[in-house]
N, C-alpha and C. Protein backbone atom coordinates (compact mmCIF):
# COMPACT_ATOMS: atom_id res chain seq x y z
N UNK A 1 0.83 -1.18 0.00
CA UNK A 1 0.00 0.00 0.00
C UNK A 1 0.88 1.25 0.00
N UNK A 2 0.78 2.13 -0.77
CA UNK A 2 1.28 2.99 -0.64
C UNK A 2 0.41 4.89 -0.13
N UNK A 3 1.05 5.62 0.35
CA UNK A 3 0.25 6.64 1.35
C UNK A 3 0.67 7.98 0.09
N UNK A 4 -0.31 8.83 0.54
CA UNK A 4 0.17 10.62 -0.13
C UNK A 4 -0.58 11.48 0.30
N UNK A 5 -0.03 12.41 0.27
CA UNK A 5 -0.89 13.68 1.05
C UNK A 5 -0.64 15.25 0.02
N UNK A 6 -0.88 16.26 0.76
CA UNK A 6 -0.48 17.55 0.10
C UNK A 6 0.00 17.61 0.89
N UNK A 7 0.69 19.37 0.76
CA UNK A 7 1.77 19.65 1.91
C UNK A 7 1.62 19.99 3.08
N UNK A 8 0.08 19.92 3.35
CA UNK A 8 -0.17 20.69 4.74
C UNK A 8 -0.43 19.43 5.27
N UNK A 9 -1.01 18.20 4.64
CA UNK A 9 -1.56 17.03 5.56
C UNK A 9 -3.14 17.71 5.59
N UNK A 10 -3.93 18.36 5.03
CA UNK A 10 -5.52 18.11 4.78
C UNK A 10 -6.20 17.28 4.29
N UNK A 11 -5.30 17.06 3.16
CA UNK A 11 -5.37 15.91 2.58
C UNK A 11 -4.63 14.94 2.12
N UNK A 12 -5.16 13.72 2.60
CA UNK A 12 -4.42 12.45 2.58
C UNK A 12 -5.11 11.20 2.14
N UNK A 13 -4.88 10.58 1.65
CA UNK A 13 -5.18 9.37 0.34
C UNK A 13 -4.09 7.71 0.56
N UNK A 14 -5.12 6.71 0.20
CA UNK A 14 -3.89 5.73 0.27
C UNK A 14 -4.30 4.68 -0.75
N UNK A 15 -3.24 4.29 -1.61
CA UNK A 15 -3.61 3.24 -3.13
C UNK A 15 -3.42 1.81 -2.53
N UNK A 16 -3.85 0.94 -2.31
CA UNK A 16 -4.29 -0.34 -2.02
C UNK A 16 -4.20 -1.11 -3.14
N UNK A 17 -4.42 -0.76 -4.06
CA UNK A 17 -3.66 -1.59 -5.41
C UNK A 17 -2.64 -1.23 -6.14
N UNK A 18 -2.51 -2.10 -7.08
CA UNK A 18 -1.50 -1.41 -8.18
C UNK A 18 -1.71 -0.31 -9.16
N UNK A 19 -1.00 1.03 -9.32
CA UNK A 19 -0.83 2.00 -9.78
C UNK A 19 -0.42 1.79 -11.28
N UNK A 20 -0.84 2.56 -12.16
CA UNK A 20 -0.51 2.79 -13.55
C UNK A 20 0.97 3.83 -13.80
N UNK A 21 1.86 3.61 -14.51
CA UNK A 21 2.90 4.32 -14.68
C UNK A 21 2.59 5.55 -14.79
N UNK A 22 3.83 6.86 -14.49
CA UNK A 22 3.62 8.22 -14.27
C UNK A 22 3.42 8.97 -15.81
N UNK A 23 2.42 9.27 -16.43
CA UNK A 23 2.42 9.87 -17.80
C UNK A 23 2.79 11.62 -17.54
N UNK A 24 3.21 12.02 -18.26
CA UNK A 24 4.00 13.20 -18.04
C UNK A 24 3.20 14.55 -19.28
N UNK A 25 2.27 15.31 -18.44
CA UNK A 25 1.12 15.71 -19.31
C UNK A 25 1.84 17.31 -20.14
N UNK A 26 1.68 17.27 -20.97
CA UNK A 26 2.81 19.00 -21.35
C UNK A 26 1.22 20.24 -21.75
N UNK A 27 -0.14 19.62 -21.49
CA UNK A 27 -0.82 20.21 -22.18
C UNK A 27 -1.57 21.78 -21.60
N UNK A 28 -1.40 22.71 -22.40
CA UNK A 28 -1.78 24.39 -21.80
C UNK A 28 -2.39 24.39 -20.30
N UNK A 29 -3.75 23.54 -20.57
CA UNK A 29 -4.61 23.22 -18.89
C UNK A 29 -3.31 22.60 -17.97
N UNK A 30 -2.64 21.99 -17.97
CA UNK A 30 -1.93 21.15 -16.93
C UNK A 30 -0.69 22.47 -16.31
N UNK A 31 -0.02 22.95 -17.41
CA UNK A 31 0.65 23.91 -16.94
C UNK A 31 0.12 25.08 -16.30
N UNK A 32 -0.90 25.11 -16.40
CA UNK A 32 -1.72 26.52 -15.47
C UNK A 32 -1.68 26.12 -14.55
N UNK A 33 -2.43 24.85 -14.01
CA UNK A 33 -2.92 24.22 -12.95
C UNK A 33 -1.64 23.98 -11.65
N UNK A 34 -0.51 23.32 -12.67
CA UNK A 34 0.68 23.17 -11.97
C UNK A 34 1.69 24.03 -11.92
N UNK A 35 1.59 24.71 -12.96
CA UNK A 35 2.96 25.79 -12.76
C UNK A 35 3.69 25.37 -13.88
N UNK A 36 3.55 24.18 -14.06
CA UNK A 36 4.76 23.74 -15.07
C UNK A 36 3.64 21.98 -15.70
N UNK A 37 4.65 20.99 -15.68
CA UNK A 37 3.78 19.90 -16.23
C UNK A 37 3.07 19.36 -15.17
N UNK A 38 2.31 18.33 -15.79
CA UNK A 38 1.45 17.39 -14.79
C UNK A 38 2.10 15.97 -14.74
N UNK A 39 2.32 15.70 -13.81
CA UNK A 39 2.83 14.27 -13.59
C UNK A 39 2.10 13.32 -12.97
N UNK A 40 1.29 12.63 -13.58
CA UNK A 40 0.29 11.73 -12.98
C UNK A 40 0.26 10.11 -13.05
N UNK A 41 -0.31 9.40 -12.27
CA UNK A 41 -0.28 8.00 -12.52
C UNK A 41 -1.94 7.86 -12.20
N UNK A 42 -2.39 6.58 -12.14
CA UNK A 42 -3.65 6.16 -11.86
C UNK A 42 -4.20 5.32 -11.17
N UNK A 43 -5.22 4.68 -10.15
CA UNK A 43 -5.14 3.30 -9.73
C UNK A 43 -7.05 3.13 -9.71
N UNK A 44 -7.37 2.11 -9.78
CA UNK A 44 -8.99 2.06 -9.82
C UNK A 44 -9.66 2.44 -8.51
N UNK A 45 -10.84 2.54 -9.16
CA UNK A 45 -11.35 3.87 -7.54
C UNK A 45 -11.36 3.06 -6.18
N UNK A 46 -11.67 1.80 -6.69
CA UNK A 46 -11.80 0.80 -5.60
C UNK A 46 -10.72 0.71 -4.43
N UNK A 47 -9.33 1.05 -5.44
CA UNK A 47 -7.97 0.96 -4.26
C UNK A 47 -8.06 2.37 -4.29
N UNK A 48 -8.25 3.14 -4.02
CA UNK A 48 -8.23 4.32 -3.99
C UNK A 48 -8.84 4.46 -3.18
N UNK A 49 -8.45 5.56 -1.61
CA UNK A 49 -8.89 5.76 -0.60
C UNK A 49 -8.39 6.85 0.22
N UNK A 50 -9.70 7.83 0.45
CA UNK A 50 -9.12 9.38 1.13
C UNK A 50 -9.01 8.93 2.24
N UNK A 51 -8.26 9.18 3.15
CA UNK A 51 -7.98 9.29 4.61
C UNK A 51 -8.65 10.39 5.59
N UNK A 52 -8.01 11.63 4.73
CA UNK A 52 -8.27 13.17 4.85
C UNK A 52 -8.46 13.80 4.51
N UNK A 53 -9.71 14.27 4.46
CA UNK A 53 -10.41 15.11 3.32
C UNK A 53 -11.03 16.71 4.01
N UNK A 54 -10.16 17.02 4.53
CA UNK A 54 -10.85 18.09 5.58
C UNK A 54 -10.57 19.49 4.14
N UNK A 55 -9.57 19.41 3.68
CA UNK A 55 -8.85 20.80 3.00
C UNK A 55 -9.33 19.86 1.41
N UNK A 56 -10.00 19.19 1.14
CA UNK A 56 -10.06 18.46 -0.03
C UNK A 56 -11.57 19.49 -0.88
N UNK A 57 -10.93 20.25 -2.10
CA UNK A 57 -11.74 20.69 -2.94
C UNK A 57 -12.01 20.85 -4.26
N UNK A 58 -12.80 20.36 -4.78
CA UNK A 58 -12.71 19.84 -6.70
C UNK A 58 -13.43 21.16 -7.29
N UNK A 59 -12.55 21.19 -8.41
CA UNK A 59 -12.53 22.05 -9.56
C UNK A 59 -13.26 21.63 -10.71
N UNK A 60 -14.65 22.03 -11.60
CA UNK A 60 -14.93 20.96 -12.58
C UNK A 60 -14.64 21.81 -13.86
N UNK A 61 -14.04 20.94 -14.65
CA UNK A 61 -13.64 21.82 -15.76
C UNK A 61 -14.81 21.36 -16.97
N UNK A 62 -15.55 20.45 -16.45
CA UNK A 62 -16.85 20.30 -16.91
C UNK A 62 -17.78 19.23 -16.75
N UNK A 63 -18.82 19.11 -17.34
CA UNK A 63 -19.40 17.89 -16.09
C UNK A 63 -19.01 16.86 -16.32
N UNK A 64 -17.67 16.07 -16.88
CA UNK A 64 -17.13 15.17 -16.80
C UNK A 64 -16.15 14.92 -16.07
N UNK A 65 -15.28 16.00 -16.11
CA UNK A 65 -14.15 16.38 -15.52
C UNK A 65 -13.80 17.29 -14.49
N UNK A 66 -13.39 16.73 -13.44
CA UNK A 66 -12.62 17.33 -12.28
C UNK A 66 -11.34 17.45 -11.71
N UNK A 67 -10.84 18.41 -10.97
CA UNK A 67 -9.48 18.36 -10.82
C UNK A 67 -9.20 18.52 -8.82
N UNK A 68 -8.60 17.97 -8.03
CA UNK A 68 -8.67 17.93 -6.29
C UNK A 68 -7.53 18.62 -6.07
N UNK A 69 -7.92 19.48 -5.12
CA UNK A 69 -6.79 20.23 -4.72
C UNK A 69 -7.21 20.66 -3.38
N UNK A 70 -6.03 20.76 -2.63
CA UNK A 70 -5.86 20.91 -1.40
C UNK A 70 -6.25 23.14 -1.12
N UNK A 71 -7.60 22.90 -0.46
CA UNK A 71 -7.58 24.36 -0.18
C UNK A 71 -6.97 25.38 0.58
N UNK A 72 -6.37 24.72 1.52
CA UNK A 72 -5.31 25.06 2.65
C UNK A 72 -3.72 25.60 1.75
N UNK A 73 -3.32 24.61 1.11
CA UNK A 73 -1.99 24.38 1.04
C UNK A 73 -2.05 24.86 -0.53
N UNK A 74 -2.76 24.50 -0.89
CA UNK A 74 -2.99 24.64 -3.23
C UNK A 74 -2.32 23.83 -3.46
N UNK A 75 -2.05 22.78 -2.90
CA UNK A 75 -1.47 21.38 -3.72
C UNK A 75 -2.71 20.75 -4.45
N UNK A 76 -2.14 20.52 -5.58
CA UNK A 76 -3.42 19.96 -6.76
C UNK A 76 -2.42 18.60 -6.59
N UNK A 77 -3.46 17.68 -6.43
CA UNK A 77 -3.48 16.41 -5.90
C UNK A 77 -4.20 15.32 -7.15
N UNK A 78 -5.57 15.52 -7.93
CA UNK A 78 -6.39 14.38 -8.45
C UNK A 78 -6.68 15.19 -9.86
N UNK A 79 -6.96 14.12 -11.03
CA UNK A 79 -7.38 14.31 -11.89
C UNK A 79 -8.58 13.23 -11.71
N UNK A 80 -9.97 13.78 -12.01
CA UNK A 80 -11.09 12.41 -11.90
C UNK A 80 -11.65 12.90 -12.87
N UNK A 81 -12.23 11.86 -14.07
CA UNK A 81 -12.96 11.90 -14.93
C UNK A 81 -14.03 10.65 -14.52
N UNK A 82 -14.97 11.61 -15.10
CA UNK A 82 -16.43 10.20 -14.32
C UNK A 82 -16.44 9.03 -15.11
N UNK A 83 -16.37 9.22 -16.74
CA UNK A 83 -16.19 7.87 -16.93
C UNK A 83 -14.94 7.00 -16.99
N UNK A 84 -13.87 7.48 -16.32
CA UNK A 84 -12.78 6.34 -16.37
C UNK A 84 -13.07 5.44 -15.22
N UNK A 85 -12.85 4.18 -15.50
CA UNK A 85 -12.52 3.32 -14.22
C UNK A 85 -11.65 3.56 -13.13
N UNK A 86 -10.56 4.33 -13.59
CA UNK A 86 -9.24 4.90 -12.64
C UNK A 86 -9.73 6.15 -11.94
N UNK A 87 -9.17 6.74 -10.99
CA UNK A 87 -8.74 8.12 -10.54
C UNK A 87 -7.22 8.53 -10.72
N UNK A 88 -7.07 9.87 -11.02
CA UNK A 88 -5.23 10.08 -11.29
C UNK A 88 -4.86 10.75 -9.90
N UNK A 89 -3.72 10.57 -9.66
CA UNK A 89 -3.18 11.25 -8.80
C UNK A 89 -2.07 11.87 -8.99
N UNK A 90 -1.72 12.99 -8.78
CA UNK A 90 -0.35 13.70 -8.51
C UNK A 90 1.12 13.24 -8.28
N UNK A 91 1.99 12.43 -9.09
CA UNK A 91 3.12 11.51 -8.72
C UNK A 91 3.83 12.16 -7.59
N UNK A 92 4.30 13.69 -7.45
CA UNK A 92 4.75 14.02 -6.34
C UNK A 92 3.79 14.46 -5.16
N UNK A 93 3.01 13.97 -5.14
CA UNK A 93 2.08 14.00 -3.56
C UNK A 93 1.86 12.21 -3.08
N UNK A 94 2.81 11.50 -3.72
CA UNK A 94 2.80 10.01 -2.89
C UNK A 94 4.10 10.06 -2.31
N UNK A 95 3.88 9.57 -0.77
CA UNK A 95 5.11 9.42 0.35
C UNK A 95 5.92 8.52 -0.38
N UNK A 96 7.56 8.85 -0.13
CA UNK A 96 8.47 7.94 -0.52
C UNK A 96 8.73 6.68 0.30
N UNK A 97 9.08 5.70 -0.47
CA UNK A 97 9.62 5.66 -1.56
C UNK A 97 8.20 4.79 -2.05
N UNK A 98 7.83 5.91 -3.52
CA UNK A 98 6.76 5.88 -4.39
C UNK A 98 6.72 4.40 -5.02
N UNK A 99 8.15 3.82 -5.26
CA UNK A 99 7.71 2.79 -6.54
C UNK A 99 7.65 2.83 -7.69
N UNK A 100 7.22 4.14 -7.83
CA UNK A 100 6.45 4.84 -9.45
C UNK A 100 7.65 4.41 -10.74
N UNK A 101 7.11 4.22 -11.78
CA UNK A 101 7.94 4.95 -12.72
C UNK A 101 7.38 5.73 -13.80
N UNK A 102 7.98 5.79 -14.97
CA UNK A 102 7.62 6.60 -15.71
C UNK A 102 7.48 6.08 -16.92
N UNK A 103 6.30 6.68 -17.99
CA UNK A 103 5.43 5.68 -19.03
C UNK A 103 6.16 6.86 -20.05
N UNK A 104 5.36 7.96 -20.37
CA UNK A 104 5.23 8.65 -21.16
C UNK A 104 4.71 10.11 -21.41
N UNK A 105 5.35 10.62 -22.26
CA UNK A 105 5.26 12.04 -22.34
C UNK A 105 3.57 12.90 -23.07
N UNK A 106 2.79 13.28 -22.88
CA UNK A 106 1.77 13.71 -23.42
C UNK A 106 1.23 14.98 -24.06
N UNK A 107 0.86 15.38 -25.05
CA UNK A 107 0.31 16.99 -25.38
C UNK A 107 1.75 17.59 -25.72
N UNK A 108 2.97 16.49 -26.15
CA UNK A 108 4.01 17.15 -26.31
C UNK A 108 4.14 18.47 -27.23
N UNK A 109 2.81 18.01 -28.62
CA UNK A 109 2.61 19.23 -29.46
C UNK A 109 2.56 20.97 -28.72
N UNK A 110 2.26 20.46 -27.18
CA UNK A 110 1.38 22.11 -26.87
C UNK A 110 2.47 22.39 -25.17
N UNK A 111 4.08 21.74 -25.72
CA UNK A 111 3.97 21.88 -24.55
C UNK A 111 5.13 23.45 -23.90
N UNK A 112 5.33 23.72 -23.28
CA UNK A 112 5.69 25.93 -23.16
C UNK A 112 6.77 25.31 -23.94
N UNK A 113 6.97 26.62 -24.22
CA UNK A 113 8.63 27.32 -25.23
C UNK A 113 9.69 27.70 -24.25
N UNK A 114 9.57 27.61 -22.63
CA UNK A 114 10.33 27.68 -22.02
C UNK A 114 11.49 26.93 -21.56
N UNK A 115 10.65 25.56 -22.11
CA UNK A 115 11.73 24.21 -22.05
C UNK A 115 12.13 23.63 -22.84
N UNK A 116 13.10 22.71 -22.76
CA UNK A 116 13.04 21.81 -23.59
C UNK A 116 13.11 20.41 -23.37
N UNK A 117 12.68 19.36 -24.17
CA UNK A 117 12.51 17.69 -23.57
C UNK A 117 13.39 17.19 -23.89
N UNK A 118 14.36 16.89 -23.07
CA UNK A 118 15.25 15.68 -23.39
C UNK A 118 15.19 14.22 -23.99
N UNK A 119 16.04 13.74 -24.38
CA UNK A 119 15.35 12.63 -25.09
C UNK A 119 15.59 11.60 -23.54
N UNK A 120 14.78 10.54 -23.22
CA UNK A 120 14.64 10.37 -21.96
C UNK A 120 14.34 8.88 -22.45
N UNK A 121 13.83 8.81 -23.81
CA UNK A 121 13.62 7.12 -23.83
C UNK A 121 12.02 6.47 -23.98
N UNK A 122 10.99 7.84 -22.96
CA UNK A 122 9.66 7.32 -23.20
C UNK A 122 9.20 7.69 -24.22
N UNK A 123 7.99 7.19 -24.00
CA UNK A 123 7.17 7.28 -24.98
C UNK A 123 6.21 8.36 -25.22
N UNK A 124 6.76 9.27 -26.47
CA UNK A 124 5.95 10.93 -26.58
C UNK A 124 4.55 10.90 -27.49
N UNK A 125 3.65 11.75 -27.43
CA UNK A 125 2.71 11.34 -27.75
C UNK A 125 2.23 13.00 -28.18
N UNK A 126 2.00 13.52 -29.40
CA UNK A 126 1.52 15.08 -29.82
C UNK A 126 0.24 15.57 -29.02
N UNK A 127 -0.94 14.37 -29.14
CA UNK A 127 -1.71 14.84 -28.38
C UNK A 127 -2.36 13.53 -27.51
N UNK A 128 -3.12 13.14 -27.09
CA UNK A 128 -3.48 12.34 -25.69
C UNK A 128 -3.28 10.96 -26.52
């Protein structure tokens, strides 16, 4: 089982199953949200479990889609879409040592002019 929280500890979460590799999102929405990219993995809702939900508040970017973030602290924590089987989570808001690794690069077409991607080996993808 592995544990994660935001930075204040409002909210806290724990995956009970196995997790989907970290996809690495480059797309306009993700960089607002985060500052920079989105780094997410996934696990089915079933292993998926809040602990602490006191500072826990969703964003809908429409009625499919939502985004969890910690209101206390502004750690953005969840990506939930209603019809996936999974919930996403935030790769750096799981306690170490994560386990995680890393799948692939996403929305590489759209992603800032401030950086640039190294070649790293995964797997890039223009748009989802």
């Amino acid at each position: 089982m592995k544990t994660g929280s935001c930075f204040c500890n409002a909210v806290k979460y724990e995956l009970r199953g196995p997790s989907t590799k970290v996809t690495y999102c480059h797309c306009s929405k993700c960089r607002k949200w985060h500052g920079h990219i989105g780094a997410f993995a996934a696990v089915d809702r079933a292993d998926f479990v809040l602990t602490e939900a006191r500072g826990l508040k969703w964003h809908a970017l429409s009625e499919e889609v939502r985004r969890g973030f910690c209101s206390e602290c502004g750690s953005t924590l969840f990506f939930d879409a209603k019809s996936d089987p999974k919930i996403s989570f935030t790769a750096g808001t799981v306690d170490a040592p994560t386990g995680l690794s890393s799948k692939a690069h996403i929305y590489v077409g759209s992603k800032g002019d401030y950086y640039e991607l190294a070649d790293d080996g995964l797997m890039r993808l223009e748009t989802h």
